[in-house]
PDB file of N, CA and C in Angstrom:
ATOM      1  N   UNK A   1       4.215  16.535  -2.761  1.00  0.00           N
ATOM      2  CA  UNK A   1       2.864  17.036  -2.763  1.00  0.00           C
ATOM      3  C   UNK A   1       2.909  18.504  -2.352  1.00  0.00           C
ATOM      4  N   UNK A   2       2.638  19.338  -3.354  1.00  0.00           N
ATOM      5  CA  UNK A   2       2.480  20.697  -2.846  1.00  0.00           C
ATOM      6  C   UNK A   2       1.457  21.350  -1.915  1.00  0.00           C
ATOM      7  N   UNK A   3      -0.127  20.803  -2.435  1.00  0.00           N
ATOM      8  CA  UNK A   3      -0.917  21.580  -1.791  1.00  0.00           C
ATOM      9  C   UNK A   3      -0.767  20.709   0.099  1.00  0.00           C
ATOM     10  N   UNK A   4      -1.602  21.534   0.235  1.00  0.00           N
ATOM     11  CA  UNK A   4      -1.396  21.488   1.835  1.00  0.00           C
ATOM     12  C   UNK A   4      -2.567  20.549   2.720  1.00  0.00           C
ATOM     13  N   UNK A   5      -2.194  19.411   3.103  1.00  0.00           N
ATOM     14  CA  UNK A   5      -3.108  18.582   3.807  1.00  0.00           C
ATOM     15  C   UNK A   5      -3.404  18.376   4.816  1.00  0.00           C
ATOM     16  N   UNK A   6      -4.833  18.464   5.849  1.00  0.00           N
ATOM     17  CA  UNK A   6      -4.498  18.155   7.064  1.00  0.00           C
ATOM     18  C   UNK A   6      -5.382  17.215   7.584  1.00  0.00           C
ATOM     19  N   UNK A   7      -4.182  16.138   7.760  1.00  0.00           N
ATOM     20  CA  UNK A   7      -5.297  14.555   8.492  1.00  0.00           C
ATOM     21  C   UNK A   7      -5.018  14.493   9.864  1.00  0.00           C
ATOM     22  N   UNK A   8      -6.247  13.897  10.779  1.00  0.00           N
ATOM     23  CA  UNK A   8      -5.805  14.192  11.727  1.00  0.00           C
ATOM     24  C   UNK A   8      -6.447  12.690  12.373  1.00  0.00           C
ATOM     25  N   UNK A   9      -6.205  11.445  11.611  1.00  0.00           N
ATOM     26  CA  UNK A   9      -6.134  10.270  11.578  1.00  0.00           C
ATOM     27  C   UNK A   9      -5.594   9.368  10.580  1.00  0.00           C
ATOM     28  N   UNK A  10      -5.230   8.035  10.956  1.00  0.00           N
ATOM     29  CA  UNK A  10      -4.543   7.399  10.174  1.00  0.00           C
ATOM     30  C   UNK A  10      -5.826   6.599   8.969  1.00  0.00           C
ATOM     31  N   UNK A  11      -7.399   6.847   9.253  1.00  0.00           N
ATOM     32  CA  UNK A  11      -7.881   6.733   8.308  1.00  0.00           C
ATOM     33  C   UNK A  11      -8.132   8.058   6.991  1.00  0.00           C
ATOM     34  N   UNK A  12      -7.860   9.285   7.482  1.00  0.00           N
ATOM     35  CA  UNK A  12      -7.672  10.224   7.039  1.00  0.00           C
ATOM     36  C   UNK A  12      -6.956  10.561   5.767  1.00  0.00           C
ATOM     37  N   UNK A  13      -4.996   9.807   6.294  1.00  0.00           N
ATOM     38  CA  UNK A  13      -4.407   9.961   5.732  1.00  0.00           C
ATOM     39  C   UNK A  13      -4.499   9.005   4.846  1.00  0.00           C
ATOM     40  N   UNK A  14      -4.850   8.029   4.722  1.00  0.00           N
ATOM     41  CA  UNK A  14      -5.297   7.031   3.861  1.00  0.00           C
ATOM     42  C   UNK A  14      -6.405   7.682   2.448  1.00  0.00           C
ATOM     43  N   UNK A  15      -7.188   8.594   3.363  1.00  0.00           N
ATOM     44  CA  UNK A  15      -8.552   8.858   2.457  1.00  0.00           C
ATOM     45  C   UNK A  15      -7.649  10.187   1.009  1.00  0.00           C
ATOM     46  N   UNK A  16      -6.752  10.615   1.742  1.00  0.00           N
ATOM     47  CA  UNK A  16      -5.832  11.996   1.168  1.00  0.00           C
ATOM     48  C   UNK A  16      -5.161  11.345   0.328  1.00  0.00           C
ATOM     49  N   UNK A  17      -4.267  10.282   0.496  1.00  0.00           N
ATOM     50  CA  UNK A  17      -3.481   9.317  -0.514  1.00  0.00           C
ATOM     51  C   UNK A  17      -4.242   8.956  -1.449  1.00  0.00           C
ATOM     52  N   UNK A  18      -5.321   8.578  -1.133  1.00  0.00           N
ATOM     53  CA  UNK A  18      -6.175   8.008  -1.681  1.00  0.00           C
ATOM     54  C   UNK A  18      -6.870   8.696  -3.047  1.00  0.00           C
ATOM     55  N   UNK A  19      -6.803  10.160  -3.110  1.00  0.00           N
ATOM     56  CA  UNK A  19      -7.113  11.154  -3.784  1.00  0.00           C
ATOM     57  C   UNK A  19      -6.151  11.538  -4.240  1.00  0.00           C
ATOM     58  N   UNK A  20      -4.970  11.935  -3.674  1.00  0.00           N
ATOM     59  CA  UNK A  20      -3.389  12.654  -4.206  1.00  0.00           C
ATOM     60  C   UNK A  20      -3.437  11.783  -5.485  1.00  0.00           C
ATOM     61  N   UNK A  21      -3.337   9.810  -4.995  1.00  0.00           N
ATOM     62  CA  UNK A  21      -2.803   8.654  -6.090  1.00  0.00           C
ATOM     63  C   UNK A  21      -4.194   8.621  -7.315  1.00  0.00           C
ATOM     64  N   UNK A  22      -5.349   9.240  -7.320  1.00  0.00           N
ATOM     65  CA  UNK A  22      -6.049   9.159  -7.833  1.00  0.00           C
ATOM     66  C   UNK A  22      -5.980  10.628  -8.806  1.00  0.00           C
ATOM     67  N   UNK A  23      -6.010  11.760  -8.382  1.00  0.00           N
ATOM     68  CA  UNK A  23      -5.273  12.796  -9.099  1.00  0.00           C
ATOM     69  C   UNK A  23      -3.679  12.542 -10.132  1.00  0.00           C
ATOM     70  N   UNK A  24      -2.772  11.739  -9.615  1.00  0.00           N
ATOM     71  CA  UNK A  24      -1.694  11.420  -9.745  1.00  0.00           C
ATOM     72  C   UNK A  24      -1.755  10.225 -11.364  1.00  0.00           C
ATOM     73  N   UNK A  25      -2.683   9.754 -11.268  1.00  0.00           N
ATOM     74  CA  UNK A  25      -3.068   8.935 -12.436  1.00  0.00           C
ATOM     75  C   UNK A  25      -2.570   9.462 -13.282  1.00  0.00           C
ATOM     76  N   UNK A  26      -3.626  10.478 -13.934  1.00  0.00           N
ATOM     77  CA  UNK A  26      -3.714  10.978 -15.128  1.00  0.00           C
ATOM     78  C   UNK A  26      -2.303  12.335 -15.349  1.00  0.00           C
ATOM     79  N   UNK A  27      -1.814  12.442 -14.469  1.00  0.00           N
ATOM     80  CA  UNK A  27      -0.550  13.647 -14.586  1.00  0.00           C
ATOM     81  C   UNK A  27       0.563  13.456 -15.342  1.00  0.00           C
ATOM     82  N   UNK A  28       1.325  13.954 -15.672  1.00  0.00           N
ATOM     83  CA  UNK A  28       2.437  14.254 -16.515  1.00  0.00           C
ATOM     84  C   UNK A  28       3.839  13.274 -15.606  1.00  0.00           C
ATOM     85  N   UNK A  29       3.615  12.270 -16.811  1.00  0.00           N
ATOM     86  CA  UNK A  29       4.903  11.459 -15.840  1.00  0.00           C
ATOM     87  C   UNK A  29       5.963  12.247 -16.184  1.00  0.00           C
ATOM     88  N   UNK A  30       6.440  12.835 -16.630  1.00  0.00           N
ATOM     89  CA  UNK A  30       7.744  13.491 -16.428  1.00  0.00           C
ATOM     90  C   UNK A  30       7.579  14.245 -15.274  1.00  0.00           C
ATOM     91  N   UNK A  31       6.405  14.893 -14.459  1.00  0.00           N
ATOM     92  CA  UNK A  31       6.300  15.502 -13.261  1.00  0.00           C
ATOM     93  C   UNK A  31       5.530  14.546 -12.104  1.00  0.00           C
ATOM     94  N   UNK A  32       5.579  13.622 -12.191  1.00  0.00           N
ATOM     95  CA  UNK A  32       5.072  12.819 -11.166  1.00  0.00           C
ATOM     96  C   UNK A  32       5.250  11.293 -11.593  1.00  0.00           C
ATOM     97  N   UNK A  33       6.243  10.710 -10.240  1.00  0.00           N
ATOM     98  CA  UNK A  33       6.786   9.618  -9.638  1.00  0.00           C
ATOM     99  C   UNK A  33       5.323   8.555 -10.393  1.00  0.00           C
ATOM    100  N   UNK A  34       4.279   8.690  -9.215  1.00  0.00           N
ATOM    101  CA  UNK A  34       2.925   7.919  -9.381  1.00  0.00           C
ATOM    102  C   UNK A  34       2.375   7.516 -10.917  1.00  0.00           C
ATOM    103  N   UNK A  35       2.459   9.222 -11.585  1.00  0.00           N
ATOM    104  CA  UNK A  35       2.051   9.252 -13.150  1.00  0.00           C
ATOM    105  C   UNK A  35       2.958   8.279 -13.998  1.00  0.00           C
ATOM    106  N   UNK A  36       4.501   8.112 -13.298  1.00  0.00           N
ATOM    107  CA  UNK A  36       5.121   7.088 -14.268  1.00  0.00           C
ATOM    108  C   UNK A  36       5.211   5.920 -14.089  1.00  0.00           C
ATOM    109  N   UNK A  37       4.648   5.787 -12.808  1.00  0.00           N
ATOM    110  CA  UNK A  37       4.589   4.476 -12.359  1.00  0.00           C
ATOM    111  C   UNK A  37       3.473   3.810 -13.479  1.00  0.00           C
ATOM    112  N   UNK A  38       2.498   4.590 -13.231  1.00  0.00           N
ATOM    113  CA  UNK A  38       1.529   4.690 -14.056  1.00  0.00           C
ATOM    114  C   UNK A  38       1.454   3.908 -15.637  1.00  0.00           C
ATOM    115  N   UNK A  39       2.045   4.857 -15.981  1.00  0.00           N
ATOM    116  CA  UNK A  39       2.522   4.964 -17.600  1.00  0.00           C
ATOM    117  C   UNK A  39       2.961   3.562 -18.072  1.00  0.00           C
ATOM    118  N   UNK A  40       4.405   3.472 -17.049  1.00  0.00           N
ATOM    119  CA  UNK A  40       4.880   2.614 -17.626  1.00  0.00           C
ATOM    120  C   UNK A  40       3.997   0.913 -17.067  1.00  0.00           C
ATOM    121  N   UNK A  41       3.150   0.883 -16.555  1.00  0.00           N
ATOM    122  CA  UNK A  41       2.095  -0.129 -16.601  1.00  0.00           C
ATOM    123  C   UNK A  41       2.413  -1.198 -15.313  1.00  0.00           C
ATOM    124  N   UNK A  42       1.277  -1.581 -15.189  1.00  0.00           N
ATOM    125  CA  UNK A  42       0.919  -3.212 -13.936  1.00  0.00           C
ATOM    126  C   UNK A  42       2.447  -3.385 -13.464  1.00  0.00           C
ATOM    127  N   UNK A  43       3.180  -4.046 -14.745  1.00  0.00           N
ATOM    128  CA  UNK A  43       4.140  -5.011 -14.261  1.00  0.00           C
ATOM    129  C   UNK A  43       5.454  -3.861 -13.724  1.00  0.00           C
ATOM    130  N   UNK A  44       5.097  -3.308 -13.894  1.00  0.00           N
ATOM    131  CA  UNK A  44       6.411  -2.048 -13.456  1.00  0.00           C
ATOM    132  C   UNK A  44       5.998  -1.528 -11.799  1.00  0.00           C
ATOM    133  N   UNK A  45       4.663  -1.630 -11.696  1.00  0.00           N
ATOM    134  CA  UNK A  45       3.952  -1.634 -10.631  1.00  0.00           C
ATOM    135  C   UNK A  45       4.162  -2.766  -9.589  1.00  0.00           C
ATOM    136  N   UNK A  46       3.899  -3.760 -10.030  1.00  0.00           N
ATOM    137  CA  UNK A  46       4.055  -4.904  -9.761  1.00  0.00           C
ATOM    138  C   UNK A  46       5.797  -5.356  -8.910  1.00  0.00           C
ATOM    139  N   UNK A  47       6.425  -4.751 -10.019  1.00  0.00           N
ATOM    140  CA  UNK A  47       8.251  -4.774  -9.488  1.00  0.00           C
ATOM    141  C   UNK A  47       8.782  -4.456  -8.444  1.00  0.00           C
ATOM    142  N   UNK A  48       7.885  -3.043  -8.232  1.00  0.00           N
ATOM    143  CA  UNK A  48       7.830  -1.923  -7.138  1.00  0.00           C
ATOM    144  C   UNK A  48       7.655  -2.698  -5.861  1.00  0.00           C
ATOM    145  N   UNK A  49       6.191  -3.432  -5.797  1.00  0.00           N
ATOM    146  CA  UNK A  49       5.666  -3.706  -4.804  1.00  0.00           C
ATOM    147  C   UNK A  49       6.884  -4.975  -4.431  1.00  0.00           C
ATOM    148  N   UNK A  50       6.971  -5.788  -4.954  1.00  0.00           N
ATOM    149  CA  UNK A  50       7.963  -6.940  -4.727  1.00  0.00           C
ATOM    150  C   UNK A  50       9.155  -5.997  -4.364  1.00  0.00           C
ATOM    151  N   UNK A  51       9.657  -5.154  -4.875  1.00  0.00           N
ATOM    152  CA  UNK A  51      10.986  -4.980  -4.479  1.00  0.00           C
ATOM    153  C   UNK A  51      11.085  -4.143  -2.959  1.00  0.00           C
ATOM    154  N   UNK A  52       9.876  -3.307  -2.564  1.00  0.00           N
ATOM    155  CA  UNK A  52       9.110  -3.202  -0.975  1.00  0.00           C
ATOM    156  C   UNK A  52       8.772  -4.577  -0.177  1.00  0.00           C
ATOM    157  N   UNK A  53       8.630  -5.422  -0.902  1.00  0.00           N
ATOM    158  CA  UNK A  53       8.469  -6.525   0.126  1.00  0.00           C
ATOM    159  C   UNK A  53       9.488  -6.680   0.297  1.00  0.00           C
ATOM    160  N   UNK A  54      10.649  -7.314  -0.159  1.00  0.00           N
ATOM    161  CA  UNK A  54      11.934  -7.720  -0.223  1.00  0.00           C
ATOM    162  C   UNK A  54      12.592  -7.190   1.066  1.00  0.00           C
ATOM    163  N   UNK A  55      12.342  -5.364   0.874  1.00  0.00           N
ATOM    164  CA  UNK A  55      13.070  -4.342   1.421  1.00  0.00           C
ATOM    165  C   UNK A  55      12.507  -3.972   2.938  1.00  0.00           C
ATOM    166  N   UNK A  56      11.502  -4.552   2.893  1.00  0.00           N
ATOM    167  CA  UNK A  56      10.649  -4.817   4.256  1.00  0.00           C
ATOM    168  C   UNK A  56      10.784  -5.815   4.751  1.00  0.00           C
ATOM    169  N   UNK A  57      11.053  -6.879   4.441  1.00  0.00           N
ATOM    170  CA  UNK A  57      11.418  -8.382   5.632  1.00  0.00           C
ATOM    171  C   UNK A  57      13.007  -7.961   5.598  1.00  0.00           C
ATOM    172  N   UNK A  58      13.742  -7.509   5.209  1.00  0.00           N
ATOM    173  CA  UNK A  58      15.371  -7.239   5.499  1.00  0.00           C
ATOM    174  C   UNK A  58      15.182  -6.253   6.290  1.00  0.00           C
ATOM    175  N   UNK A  59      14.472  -5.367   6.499  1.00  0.00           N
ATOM    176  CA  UNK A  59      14.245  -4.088   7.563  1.00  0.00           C
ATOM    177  C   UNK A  59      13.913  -5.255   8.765  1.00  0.00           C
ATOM    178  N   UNK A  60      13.313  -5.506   8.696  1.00  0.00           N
ATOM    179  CA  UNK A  60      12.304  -6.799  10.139  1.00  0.00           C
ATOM    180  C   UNK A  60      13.603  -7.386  10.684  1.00  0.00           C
ATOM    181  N   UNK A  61      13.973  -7.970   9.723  1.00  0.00           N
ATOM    182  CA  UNK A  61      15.143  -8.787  10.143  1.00  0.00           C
ATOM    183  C   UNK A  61      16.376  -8.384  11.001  1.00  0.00           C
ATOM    184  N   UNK A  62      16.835  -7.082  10.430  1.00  0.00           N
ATOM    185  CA  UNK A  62      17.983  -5.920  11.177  1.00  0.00           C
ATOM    186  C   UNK A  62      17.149  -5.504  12.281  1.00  0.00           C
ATOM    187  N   UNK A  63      16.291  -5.101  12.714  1.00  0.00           N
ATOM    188  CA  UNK A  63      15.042  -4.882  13.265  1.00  0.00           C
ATOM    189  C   UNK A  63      15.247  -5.574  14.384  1.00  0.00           C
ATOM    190  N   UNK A  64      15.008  -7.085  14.151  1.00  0.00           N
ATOM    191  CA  UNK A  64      14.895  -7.850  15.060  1.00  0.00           C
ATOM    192  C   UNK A  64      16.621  -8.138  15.756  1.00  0.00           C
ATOM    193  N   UNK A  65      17.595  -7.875  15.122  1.00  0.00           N
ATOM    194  CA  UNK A  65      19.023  -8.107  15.737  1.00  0.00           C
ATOM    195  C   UNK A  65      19.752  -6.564  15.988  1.00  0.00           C
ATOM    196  N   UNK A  66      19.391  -5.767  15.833  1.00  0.00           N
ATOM    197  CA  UNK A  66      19.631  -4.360  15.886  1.00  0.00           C
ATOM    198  C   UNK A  66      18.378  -3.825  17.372  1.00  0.00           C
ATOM    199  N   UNK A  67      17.599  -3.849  16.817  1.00  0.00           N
ATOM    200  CA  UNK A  67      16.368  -3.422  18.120  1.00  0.00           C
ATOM    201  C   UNK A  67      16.046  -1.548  17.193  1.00  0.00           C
ATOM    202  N   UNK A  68      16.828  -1.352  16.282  1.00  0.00           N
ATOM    203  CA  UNK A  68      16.457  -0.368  15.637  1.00  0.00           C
ATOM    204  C   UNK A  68      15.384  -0.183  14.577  1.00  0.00           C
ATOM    205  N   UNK A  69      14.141   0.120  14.964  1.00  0.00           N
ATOM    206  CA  UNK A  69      12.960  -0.579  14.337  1.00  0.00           C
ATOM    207  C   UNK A  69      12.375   0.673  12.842  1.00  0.00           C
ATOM    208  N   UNK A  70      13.369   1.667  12.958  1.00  0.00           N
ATOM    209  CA  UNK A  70      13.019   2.944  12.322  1.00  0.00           C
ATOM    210  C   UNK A  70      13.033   2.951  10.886  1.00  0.00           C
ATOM    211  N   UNK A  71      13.998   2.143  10.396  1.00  0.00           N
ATOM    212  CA  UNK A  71      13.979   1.609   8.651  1.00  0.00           C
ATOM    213  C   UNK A  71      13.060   0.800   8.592  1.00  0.00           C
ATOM    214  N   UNK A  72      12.480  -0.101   9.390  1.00  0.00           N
ATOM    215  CA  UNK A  72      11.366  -0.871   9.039  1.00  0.00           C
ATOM    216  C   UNK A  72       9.895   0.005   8.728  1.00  0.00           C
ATOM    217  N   UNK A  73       9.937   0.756   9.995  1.00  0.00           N
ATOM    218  CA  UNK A  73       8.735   1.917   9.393  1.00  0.00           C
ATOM    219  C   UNK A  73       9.040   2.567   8.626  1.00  0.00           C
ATOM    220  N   UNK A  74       9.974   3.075   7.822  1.00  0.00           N
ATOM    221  CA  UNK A  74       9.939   3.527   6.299  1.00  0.00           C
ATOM    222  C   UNK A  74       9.795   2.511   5.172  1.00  0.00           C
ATOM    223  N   UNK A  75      10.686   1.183   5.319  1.00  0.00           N
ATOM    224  CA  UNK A  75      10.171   0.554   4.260  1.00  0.00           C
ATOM    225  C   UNK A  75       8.856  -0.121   4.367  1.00  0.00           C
ATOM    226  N   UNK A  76       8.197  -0.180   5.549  1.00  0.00           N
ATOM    227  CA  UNK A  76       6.686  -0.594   5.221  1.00  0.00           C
ATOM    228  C   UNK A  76       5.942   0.446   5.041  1.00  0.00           C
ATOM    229  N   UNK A  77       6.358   1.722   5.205  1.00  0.00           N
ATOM    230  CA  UNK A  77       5.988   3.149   4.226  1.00  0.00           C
ATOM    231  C   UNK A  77       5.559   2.929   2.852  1.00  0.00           C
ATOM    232  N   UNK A  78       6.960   2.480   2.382  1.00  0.00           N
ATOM    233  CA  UNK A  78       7.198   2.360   0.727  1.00  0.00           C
ATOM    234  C   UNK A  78       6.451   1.426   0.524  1.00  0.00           C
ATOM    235  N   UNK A  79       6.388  -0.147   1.042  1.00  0.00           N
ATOM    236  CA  UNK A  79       5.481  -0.964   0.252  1.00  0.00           C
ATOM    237  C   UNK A  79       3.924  -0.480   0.979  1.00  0.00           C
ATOM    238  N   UNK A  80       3.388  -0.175   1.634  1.00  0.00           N
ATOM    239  CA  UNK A  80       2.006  -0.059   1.505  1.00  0.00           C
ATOM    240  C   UNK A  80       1.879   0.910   0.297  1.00  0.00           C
ATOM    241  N   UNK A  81       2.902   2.623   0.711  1.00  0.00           N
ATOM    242  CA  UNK A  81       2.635   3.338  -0.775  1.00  0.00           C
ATOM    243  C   UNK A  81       2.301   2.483  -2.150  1.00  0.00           C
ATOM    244  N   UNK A  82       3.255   1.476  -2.545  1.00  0.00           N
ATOM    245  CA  UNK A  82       3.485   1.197  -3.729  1.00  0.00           C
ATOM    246  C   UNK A  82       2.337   0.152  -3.800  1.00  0.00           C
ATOM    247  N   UNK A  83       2.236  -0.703  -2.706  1.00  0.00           N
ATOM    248  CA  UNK A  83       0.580  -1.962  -2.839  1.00  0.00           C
ATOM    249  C   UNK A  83      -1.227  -0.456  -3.295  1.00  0.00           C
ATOM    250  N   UNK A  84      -0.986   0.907  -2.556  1.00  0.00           N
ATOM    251  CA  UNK A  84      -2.020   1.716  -2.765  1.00  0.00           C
ATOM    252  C   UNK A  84      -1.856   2.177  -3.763  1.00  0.00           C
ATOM    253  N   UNK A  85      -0.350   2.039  -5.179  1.00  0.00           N
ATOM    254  CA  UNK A  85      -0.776   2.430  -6.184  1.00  0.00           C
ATOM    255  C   UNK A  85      -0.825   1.267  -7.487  1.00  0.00           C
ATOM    256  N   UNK A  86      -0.697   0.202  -6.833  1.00  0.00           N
ATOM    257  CA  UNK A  86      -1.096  -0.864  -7.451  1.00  0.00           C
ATOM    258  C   UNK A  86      -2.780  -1.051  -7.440  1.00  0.00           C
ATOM    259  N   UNK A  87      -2.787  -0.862  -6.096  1.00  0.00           N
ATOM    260  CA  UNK A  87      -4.666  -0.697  -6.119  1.00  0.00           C
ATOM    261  C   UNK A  87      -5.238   0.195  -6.759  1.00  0.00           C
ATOM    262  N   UNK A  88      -5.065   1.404  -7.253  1.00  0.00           N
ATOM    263  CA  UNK A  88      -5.064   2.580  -7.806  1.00  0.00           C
ATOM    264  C   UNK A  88      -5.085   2.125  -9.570  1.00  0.00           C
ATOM    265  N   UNK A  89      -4.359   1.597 -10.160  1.00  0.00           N
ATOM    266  CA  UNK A  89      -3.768   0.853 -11.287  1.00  0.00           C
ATOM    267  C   UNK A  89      -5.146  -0.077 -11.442  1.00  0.00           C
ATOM    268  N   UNK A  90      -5.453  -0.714 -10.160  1.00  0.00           N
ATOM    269  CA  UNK A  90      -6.485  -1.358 -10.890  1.00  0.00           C
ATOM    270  C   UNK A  90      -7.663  -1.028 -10.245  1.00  0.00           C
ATOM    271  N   UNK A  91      -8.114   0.214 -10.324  1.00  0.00           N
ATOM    272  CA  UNK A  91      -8.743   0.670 -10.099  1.00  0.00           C
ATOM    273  C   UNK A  91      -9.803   0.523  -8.447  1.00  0.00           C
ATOM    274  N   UNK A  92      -9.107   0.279  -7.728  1.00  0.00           N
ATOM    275  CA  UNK A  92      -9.897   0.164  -6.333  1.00  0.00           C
ATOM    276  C   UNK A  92      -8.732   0.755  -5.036  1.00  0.00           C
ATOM    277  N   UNK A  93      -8.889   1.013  -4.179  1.00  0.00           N
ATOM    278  CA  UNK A  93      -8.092   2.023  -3.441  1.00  0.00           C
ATOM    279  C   UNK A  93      -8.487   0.928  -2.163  1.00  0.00           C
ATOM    280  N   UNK A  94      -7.798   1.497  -1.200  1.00  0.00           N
ATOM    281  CA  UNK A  94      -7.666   1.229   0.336  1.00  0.00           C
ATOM    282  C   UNK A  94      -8.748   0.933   1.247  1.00  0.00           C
ATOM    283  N   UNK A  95      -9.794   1.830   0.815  1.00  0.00           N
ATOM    284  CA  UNK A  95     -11.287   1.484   1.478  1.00  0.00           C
ATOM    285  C   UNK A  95     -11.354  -0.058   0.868  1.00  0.00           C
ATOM    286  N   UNK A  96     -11.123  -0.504   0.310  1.00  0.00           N
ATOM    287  CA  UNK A  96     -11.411  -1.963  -0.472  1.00  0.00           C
ATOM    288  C   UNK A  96     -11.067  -2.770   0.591  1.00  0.00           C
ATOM    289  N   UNK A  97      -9.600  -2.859   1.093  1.00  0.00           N
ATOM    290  CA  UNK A  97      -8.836  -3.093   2.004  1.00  0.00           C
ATOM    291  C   UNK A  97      -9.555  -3.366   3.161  1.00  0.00           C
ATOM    292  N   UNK A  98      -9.711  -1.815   3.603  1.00  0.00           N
ATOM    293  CA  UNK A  98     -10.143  -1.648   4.962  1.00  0.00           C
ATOM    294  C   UNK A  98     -11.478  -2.327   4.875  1.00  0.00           C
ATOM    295  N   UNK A  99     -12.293  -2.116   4.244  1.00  0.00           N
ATOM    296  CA  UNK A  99     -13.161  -2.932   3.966  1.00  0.00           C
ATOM    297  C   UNK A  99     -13.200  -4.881   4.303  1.00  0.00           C
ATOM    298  N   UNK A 100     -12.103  -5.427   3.663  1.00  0.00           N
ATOM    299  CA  UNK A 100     -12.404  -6.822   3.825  1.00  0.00           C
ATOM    300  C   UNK A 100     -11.501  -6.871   5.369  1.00  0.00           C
ATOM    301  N   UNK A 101     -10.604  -6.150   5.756  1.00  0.00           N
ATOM    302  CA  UNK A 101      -9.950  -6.670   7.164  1.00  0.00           C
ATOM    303  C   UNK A 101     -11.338  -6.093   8.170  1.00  0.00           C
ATOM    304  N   UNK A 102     -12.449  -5.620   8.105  1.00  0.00           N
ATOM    305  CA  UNK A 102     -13.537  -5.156   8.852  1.00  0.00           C
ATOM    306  C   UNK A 102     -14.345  -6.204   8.520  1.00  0.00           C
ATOM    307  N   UNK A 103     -14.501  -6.781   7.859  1.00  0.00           N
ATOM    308  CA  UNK A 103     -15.047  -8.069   7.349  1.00  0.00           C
ATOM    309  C   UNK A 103     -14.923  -9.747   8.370  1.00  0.00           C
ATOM    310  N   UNK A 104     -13.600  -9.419   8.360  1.00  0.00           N
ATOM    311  CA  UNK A 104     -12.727 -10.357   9.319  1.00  0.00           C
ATOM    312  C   UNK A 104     -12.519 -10.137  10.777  1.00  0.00           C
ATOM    313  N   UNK A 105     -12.596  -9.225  11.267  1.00  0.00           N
ATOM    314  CA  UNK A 105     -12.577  -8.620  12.385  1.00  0.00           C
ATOM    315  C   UNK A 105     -12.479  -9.707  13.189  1.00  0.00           C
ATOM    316  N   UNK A 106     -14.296 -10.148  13.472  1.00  0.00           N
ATOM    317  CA  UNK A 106     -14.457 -10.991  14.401  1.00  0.00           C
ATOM    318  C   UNK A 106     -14.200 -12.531  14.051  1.00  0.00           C
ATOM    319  N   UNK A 107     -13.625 -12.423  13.067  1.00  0.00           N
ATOM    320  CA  UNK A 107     -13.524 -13.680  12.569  1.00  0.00           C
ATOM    321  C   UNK A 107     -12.001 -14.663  12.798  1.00  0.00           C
ATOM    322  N   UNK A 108     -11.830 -16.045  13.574  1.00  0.00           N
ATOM    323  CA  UNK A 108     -11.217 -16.503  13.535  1.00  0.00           C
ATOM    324  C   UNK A 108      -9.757 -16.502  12.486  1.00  0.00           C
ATOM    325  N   UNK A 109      -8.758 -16.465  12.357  1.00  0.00           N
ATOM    326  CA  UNK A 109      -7.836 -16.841  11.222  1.00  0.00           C
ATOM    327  C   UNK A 109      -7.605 -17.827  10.674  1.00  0.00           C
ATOM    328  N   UNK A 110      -8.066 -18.962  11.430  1.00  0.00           N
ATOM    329  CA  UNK A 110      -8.161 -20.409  10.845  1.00  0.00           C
ATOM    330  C   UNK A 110      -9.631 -20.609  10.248  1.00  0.00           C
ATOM    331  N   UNK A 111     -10.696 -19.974  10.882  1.00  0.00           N
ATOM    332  CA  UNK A 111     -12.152 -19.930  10.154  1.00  0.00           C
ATOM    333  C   UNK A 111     -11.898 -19.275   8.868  1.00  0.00           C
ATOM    334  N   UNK A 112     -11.047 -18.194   9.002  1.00  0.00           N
ATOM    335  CA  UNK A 112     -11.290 -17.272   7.890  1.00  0.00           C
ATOM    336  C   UNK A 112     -10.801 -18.055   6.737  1.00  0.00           C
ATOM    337  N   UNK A 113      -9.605 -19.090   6.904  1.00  0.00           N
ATOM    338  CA  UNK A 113      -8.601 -19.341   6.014  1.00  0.00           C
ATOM    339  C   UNK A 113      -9.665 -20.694   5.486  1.00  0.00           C
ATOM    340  N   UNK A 114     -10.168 -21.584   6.342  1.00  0.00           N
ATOM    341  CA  UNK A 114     -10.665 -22.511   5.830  1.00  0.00           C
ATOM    342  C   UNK A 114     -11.725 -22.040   5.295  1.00  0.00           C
ATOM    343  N   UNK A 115     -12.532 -20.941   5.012  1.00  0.00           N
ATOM    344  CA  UNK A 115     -13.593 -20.643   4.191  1.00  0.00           C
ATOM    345  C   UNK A 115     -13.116 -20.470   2.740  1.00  0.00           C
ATOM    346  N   UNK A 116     -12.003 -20.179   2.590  1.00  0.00           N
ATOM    347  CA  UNK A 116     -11.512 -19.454   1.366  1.00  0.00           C
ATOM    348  C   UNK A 116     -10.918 -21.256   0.316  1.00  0.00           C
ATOM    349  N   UNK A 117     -10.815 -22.021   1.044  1.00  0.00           N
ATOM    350  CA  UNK A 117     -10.893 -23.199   0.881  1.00  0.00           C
ATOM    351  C   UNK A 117     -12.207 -24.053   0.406  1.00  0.00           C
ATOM    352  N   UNK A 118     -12.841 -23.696   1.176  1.00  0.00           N
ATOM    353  CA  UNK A 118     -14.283 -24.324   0.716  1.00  0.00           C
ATOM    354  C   UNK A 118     -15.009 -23.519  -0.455  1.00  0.00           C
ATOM    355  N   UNK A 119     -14.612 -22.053  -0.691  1.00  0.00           N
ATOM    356  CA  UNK A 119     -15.191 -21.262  -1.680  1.00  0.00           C
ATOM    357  C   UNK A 119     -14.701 -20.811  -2.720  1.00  0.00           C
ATOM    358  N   UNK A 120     -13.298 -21.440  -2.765  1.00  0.00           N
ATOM    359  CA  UNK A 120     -12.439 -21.659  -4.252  1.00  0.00           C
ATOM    360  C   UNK A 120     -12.947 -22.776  -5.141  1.00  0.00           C
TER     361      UNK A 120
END
């Protein structure tokens, strides 16, 4: 990212991604990562995010027998990046997100889970 950003919260930096990956759409995939993610469509998107999950419970794991927790915060870097340009792909971004975990807040995890049960 060239131009110059300044967040000075972690909802911030969310709102900046949020615009960079939305600018990033329509750009020249030969000059942008996002734009080819893009291009080449969902399921290429899709690969990404799975192959960040993957790369994130093996970080957890070394994590947890190492006590070195510093690759885990990069690869849960990479998969949130890659889940915000999957959201991006289909057209809804992070506020969506933040949105339904504000939703849940006060809400039990077993309430929450058995509602989604009764409303399927």
């Amino acid at each position: 990212m060239s131009e110059e950003i300044q967040v000075t919260s972690p909802v911030d930096v969310l709102s900046e991604l949020t615009k960079v990956l939305e600018a990033r759409k329509g750009a020249d995939a030969d000059a942008s990562y996002v734009a080819s993610l893009h291009k080449k469509g969902l399921n290429k998107i899709l690969e990404k995010v799975g192959e960040e999950c993957v790369e994130t419970i093996l970080a957890a794991k070394d994590a947890a027998q190492s006590g070195d927790k510093s690759n885990l915060i990069y690869e849960t870097a990479d998969l949130w990046f890659h889940s915000l340009v999957m959201l991006s792909h289909l057209d809804l971004n992070a506020q969506a997100v933040l949105d339904e975990l504000q939703r849940r807040f006060d809400l039990s995890g077993i309430t929450e889970k058995e509602s989604r049960k009764t409303s399927s």
